[in-house]
Protein backbone atom coordinates (compact mmCIF):
# COMPACT_ATOMS: atom_id res chain seq x y z
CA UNK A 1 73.10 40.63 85.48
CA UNK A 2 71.85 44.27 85.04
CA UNK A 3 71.79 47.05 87.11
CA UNK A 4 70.83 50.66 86.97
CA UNK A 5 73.32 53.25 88.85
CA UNK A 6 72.83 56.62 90.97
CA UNK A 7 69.39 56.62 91.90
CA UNK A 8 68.36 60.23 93.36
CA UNK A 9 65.05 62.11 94.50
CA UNK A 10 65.13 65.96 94.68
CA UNK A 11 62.45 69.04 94.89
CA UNK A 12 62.72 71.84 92.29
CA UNK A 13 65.24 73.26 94.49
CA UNK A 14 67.72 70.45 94.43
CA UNK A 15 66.85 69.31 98.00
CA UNK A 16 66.86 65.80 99.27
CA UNK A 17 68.71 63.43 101.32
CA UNK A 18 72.54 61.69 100.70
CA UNK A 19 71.27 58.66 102.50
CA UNK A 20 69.57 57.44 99.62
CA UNK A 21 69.10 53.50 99.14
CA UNK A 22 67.71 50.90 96.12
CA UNK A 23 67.27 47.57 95.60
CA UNK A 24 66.08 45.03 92.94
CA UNK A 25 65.50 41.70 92.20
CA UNK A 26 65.39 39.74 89.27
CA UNK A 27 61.76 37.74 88.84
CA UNK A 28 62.08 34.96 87.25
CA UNK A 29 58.68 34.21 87.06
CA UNK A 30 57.54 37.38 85.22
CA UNK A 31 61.41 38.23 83.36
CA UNK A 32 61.75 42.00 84.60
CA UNK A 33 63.49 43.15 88.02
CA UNK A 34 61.39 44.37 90.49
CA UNK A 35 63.12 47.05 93.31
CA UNK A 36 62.30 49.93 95.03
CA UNK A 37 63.79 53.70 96.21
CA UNK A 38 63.93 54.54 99.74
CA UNK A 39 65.04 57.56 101.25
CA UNK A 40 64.83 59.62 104.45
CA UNK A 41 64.20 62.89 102.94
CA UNK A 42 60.13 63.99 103.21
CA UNK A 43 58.77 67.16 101.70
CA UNK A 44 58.35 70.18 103.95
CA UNK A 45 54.85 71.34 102.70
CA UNK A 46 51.42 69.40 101.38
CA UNK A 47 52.95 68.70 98.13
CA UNK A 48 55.84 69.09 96.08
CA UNK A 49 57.00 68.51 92.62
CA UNK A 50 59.91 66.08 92.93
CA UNK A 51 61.92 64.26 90.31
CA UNK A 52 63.65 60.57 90.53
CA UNK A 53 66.56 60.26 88.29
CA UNK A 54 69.16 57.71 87.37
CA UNK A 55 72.68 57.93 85.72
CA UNK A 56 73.01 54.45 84.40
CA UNK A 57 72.45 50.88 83.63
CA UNK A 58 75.16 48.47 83.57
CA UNK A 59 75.39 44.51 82.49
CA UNK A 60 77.67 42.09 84.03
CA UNK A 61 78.73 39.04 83.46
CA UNK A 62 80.25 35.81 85.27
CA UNK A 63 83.71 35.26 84.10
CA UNK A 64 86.01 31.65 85.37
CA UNK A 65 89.59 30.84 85.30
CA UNK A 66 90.66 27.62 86.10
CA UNK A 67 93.18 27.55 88.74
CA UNK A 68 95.93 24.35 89.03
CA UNK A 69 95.36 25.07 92.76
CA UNK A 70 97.40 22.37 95.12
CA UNK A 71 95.69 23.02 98.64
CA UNK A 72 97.88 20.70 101.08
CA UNK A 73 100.86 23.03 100.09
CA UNK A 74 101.31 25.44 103.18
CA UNK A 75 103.19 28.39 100.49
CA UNK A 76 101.52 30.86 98.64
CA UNK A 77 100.48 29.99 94.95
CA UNK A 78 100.66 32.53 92.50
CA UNK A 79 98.78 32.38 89.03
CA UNK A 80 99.14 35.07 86.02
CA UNK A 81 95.63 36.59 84.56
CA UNK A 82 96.29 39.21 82.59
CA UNK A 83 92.86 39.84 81.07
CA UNK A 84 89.90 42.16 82.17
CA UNK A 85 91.90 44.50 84.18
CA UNK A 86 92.76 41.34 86.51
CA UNK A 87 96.60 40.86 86.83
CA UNK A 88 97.46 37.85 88.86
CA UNK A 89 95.38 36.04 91.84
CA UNK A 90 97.53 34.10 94.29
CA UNK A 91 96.41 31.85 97.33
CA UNK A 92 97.83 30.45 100.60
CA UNK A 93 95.96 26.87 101.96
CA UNK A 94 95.47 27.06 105.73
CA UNK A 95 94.19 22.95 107.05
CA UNK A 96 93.40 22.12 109.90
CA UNK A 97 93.13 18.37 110.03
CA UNK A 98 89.67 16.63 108.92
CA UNK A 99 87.74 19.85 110.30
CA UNK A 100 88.46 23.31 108.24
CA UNK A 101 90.12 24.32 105.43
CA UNK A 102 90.65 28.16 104.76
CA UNK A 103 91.76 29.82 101.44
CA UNK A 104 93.40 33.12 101.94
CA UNK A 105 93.40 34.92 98.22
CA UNK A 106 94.84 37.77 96.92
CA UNK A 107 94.17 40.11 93.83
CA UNK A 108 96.17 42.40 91.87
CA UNK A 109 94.30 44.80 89.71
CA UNK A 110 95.72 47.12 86.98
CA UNK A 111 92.63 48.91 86.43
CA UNK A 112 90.69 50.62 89.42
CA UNK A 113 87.34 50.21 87.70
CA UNK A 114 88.03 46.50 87.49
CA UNK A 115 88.78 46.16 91.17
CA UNK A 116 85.50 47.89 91.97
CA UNK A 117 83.58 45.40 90.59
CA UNK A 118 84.90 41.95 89.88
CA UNK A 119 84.86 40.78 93.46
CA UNK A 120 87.24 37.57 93.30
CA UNK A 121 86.85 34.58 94.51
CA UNK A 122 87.46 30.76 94.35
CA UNK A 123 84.99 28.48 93.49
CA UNK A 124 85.51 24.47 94.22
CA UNK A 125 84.05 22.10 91.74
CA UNK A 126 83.47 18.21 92.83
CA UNK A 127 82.53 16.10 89.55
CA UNK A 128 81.22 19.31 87.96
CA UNK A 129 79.03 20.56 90.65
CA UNK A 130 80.12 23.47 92.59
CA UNK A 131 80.73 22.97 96.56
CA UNK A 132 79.13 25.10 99.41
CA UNK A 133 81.42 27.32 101.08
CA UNK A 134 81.09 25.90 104.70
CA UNK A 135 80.95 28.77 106.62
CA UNK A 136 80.62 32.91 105.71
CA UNK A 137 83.88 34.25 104.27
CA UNK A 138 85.09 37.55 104.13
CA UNK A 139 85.27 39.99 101.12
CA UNK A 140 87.48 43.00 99.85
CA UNK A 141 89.95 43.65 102.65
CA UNK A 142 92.54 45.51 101.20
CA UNK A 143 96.05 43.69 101.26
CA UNK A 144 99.31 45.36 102.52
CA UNK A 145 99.85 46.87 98.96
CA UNK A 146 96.76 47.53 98.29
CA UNK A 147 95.67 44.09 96.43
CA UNK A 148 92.11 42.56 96.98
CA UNK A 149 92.13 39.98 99.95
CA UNK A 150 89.42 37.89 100.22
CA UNK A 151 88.75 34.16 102.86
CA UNK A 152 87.11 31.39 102.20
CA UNK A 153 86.37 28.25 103.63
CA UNK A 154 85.64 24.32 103.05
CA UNK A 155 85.11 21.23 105.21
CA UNK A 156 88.01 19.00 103.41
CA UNK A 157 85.87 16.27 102.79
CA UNK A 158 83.38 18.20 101.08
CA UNK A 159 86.79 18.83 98.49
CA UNK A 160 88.57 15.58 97.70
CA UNK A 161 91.86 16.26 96.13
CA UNK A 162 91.32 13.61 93.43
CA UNK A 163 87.86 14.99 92.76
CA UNK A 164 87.82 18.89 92.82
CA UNK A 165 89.11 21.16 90.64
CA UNK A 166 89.21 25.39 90.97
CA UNK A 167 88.38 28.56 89.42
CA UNK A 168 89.38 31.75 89.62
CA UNK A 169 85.30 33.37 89.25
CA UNK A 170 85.17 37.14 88.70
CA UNK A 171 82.49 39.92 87.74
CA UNK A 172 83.19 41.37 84.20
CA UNK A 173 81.66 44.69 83.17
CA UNK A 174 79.74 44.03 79.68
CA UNK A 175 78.11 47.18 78.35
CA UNK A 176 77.48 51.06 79.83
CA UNK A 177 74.50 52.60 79.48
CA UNK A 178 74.56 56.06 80.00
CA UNK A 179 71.58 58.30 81.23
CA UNK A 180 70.19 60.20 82.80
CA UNK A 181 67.11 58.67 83.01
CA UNK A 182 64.64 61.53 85.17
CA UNK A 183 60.40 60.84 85.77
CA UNK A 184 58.64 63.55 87.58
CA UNK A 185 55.65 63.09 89.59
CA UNK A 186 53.92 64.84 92.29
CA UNK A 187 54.19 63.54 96.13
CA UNK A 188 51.61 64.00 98.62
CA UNK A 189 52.76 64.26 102.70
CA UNK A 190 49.27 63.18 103.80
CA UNK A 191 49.13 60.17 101.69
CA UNK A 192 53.18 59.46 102.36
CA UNK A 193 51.95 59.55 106.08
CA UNK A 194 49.47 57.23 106.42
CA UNK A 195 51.54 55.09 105.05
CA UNK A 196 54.39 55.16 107.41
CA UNK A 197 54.00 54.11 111.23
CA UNK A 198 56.25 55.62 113.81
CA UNK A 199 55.91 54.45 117.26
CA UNK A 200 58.17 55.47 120.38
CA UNK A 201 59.25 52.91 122.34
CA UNK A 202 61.24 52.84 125.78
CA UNK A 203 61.73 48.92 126.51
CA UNK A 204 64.90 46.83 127.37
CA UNK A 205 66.32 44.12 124.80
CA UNK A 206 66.26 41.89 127.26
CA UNK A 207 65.17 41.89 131.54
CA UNK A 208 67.63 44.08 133.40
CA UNK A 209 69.17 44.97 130.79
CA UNK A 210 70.59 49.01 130.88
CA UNK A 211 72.81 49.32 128.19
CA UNK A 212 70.44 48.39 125.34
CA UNK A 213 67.25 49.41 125.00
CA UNK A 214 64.30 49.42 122.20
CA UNK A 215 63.80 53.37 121.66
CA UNK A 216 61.74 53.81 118.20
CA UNK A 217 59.85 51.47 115.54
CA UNK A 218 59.03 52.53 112.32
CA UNK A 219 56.83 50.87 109.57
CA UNK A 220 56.72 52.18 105.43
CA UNK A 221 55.79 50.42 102.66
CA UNK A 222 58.57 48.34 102.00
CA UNK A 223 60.29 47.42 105.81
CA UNK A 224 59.87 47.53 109.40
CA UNK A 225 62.77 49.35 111.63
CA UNK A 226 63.25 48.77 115.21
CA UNK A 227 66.17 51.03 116.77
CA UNK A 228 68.11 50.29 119.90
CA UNK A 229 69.93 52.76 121.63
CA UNK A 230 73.28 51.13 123.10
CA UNK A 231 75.40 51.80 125.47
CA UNK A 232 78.34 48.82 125.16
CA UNK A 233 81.96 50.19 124.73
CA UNK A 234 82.03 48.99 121.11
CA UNK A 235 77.96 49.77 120.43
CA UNK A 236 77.66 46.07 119.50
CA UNK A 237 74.17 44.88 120.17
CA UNK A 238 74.28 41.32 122.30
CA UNK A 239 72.32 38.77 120.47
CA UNK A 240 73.89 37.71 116.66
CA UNK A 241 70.37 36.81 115.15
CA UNK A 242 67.21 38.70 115.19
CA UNK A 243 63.80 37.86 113.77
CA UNK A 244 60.35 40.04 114.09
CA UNK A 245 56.96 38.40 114.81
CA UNK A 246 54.26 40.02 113.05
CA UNK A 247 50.32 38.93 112.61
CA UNK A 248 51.63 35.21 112.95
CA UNK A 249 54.21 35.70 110.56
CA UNK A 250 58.43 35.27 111.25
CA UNK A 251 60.48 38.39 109.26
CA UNK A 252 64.22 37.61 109.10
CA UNK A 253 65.83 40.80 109.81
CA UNK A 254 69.50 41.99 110.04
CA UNK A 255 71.80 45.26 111.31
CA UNK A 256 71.86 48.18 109.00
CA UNK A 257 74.68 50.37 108.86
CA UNK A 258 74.95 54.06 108.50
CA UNK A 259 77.40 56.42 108.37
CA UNK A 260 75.09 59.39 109.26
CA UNK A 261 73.45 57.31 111.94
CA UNK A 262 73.70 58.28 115.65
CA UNK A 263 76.68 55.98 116.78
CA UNK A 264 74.70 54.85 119.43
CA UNK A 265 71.95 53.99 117.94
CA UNK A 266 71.55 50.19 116.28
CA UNK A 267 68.77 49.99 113.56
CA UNK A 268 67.35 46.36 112.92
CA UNK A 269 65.41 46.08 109.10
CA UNK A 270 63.22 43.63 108.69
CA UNK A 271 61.97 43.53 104.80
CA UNK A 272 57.93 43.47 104.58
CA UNK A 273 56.07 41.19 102.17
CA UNK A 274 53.81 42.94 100.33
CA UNK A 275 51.06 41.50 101.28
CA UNK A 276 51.39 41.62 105.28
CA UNK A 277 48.59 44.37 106.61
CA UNK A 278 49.98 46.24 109.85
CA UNK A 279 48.09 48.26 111.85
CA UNK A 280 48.14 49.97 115.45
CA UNK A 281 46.59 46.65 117.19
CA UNK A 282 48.80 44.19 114.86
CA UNK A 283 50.90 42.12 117.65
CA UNK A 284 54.57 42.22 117.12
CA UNK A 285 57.12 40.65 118.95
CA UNK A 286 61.13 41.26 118.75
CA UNK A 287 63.13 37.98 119.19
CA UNK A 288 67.06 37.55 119.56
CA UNK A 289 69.01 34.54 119.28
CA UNK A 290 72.53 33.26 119.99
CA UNK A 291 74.52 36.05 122.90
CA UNK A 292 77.36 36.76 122.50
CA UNK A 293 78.95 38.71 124.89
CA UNK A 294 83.18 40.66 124.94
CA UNK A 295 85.68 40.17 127.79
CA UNK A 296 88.89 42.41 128.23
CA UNK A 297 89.59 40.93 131.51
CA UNK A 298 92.17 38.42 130.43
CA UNK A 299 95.82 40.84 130.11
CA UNK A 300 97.88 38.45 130.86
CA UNK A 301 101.32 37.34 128.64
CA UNK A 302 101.77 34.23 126.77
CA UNK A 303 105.18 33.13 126.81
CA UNK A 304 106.03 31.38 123.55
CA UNK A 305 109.61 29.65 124.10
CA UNK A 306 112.29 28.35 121.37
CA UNK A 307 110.49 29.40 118.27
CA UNK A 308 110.93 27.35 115.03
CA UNK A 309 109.36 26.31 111.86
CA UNK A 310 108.24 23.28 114.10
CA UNK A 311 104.69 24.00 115.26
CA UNK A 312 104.25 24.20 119.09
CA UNK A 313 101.38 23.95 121.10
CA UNK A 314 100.35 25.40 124.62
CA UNK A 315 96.82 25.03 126.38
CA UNK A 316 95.58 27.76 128.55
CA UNK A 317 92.21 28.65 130.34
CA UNK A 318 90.29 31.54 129.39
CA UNK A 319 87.52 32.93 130.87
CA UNK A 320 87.31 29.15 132.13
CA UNK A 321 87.81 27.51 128.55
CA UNK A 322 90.61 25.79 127.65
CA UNK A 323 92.14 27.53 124.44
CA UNK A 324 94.76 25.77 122.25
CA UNK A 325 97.88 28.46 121.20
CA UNK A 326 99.82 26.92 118.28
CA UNK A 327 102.76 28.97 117.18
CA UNK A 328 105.91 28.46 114.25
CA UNK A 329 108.08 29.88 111.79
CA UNK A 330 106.92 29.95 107.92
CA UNK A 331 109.59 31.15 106.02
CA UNK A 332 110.40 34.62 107.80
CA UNK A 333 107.00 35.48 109.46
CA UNK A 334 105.46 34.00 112.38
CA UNK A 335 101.91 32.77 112.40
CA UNK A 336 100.05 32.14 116.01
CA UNK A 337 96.81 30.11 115.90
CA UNK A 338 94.37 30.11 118.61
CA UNK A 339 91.11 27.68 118.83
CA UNK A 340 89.17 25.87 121.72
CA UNK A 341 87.06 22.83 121.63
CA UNK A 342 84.57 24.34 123.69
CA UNK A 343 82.28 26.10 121.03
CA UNK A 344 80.76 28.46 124.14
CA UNK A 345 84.71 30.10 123.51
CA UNK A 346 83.76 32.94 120.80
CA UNK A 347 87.79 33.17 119.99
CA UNK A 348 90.10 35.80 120.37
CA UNK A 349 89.92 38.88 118.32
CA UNK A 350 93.92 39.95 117.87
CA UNK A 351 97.25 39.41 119.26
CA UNK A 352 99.97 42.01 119.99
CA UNK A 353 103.70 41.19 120.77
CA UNK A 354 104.70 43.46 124.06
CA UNK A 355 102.66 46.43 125.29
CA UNK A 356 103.00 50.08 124.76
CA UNK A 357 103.80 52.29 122.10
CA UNK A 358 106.03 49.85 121.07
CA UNK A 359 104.14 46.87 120.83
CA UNK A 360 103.73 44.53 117.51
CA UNK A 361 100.54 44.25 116.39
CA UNK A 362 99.38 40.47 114.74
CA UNK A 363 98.12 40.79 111.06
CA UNK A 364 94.96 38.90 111.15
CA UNK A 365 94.82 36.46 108.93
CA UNK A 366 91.31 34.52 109.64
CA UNK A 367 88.26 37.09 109.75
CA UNK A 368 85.93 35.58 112.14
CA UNK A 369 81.87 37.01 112.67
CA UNK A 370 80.20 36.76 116.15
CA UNK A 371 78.22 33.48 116.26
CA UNK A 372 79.62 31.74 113.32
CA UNK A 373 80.64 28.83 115.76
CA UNK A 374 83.90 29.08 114.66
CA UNK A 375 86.59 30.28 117.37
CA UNK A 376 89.74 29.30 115.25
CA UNK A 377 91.72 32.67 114.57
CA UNK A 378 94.97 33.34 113.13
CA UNK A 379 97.77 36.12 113.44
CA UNK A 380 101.02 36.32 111.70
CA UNK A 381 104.51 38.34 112.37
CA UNK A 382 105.51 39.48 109.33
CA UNK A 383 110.21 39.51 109.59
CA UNK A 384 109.89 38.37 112.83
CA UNK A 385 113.41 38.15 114.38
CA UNK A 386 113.90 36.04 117.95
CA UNK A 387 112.82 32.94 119.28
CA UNK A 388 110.84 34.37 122.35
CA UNK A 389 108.29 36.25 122.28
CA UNK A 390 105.03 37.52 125.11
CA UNK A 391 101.50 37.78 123.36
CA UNK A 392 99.03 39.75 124.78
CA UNK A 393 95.48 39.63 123.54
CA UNK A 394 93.19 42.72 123.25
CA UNK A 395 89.94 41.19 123.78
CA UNK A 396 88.39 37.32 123.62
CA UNK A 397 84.62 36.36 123.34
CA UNK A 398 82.05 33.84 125.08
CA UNK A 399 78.91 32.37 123.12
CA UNK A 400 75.49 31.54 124.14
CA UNK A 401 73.94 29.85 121.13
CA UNK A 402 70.51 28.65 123.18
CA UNK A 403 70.46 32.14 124.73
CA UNK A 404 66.84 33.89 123.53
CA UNK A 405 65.49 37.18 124.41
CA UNK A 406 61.66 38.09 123.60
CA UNK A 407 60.45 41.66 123.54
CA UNK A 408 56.59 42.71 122.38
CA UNK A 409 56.62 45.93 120.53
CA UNK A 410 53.15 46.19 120.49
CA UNK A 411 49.31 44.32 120.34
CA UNK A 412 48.06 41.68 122.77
């Protein structure tokens, strides 16, 4: 795996733009990567000299440790590394039954640059093969002193205990190439504008809808934007999925996120093939998928009574779903587990013991992402001292997996 390292335009002058962003690809087909620069800086007059410069190029490889990993034990299992910068890698085995199992892992580094760029992370084999994660994970949290966290999860049967072995699989760096690399060309504003599309919009993502609505699309080269002005409490946009409709043909597109980005303001990317023609008259259509929407209405207590390190369960509605609180002791700390049958339950984001400036808050264990169809969450209590104990939540979520919204953005 290669990859080249601080991509930057600037004028004469120095001037250009921090929000600067490349990508590449490797083609198989023709044995080169292909990628491209994008970035939001334009020149100020008909032309200008501009260089586009690069630090580095770096090669990675994919390195595997195998792990004597024992997943129906409910402890945390530590194994040494000691090599590549990697100290130790431990995991904890979270099962629940015939239906999920979650790995919660954790990595200690002794070398920052390591920890940068090996991104951790189990991989199951089943008679040599590797298994499918069955759901998205998480990546990179950083653990309460500082270690690598990561989450991943398997359907139990997919993992036979007789049949699957693990590995510990991490990115090693190989070889540092240092630049600077610089070309110099000329741009031209005319010819960089007729190649770009901007087209103000004032439309709602869905009918009688306030809070969110389509304000600007903008077409280049390379992708198609569409930005939606929120304004939800927590500037999350409603539907999980989005595609674009363009000339007959179906872009999958995603969030991007930017630090310099009005915090209001949601931008959706869509990536354009290079050989889809768009002009002023070429119908395009917005489409979400799969609502999801937050409550905060739910503040009442749960009282959890005669805690022990045998696991308890209550049942209790919410927001007219029946959700399933499982609580216990595991060694000192106290882990609460929420999860409903009813998949239209989104789950419940985090737990807090008491209210006020003295309350507890719940160390999240599970990481959970809006529309996964998974509404399973756990918290833990780390020293927790008492047997009783009232849990508030902060917020809980509904789903609406059939729900679709379809905007046109422009054309017949």
């Amino acid at each position: 795996m290669w990859n080249v390292n601080g991509m930057s335009l600037k004028d004469a002058k120095g001037n250009g733009d921090d929000n600067e962003y490349y990508y590449q690809q490797w083609d198989e087909k023709n044995k080169r990567y292909n990628g491209y620069f994008e970035t939001n800086w334009s020149p100020g007059q008909e032309t200008v000299k501009v260089s586009l410069s690069a630090t580095g190029i770096q090669s990675y490889s994919q390195q595997e440790v195998d792990l004597k990993l024992d997943t129906d034990s409910p402890e945390r299992q530590s194994f040494p590394v000691n090599r590549d910068g990697l100290e130790s890698f431990s995991v904890q085995s979270f099962k629940e039954g015939n239906e999920q199992l979650m790995l919660s892992t954790a990595a200690v580094f002794n070398n920052q640059e390591a920890k940068s760029l090996a991104y951790p992370q189990i991989i199951a084999y089943r008679d040599g093969e590797p298994v499918k994660n069955s759901q998205a994970g998480a990546m990179g949290k950083p653990g309460d002193n500082g270690e690598y966290t990561s989450l991943q999860y398997y359907k139990p049967g997919d993992v036979p205990k007789a049949d699957t072995t693990y590995k510990l699989s991490y990115t090693k760096l190989e070889r540092n190439i240092d630049g600077p690399w610089t070309f110099d060309f000329e741009l031209s504003k005319q010819k960089m504008a007729g190649a770009t599309m901007k087209t103000a919009l004032d439309l709602p993502l869905e009918a009688e809808d306030a809070s969110n609505r389509i304000e600007q699309m903008v077409v280049t080269p390379t992708q198609i934007r569409v930005s939606i002005r929120t304004k939800a409490k927590f500037a999350e946009l409603p539907y999980v999925n989005y595609t674009l409709e363009v000339g007959g043909q179906k872009l999958e597109g995603g969030l991007w996120y930017s630090t310099s980005e009005d915090k209001d303001l949601r931008t959706l990317r869509f990536e354009r093939p290079v050989n889809l023609e768009i002009t002023k008259t070429t119908p395009m259509t917005l489409v979400g998928n799969y609502k999801v929407t937050r409550h905060e209405d739910d503040k009442k207590p749960l009282e959890l009574n005669n805690i022990s390190s045998e696991k308890q369960t209550l049942i209790r509605q919410t927001g007219g779903y029946p959700v399933q609180w499982t609580y216990y002791m595991q060694g000192a700390d106290l882990y609460v587990e929420m999860k409903s049958d009813d998949p239209h339950f989104g789950g419940v984001n985090q737990t807090h013991i008491g209210t006020g400036k003295d309350r507890i808050l719940g160390k999240i264990v599970t990481v959970g992402f809006r529309g996964d169809g998974n509404n399973r969450s756990i918290d833990v209590y780390k020293d927790f001292k008492g047997t009783e104990a009232s849990i508030y939540m902060f917020f809980y979520s509904t789903n609406e997996p059939d729900k679709e919204t379809r905007v046109k953005l422009q054309g017949q």
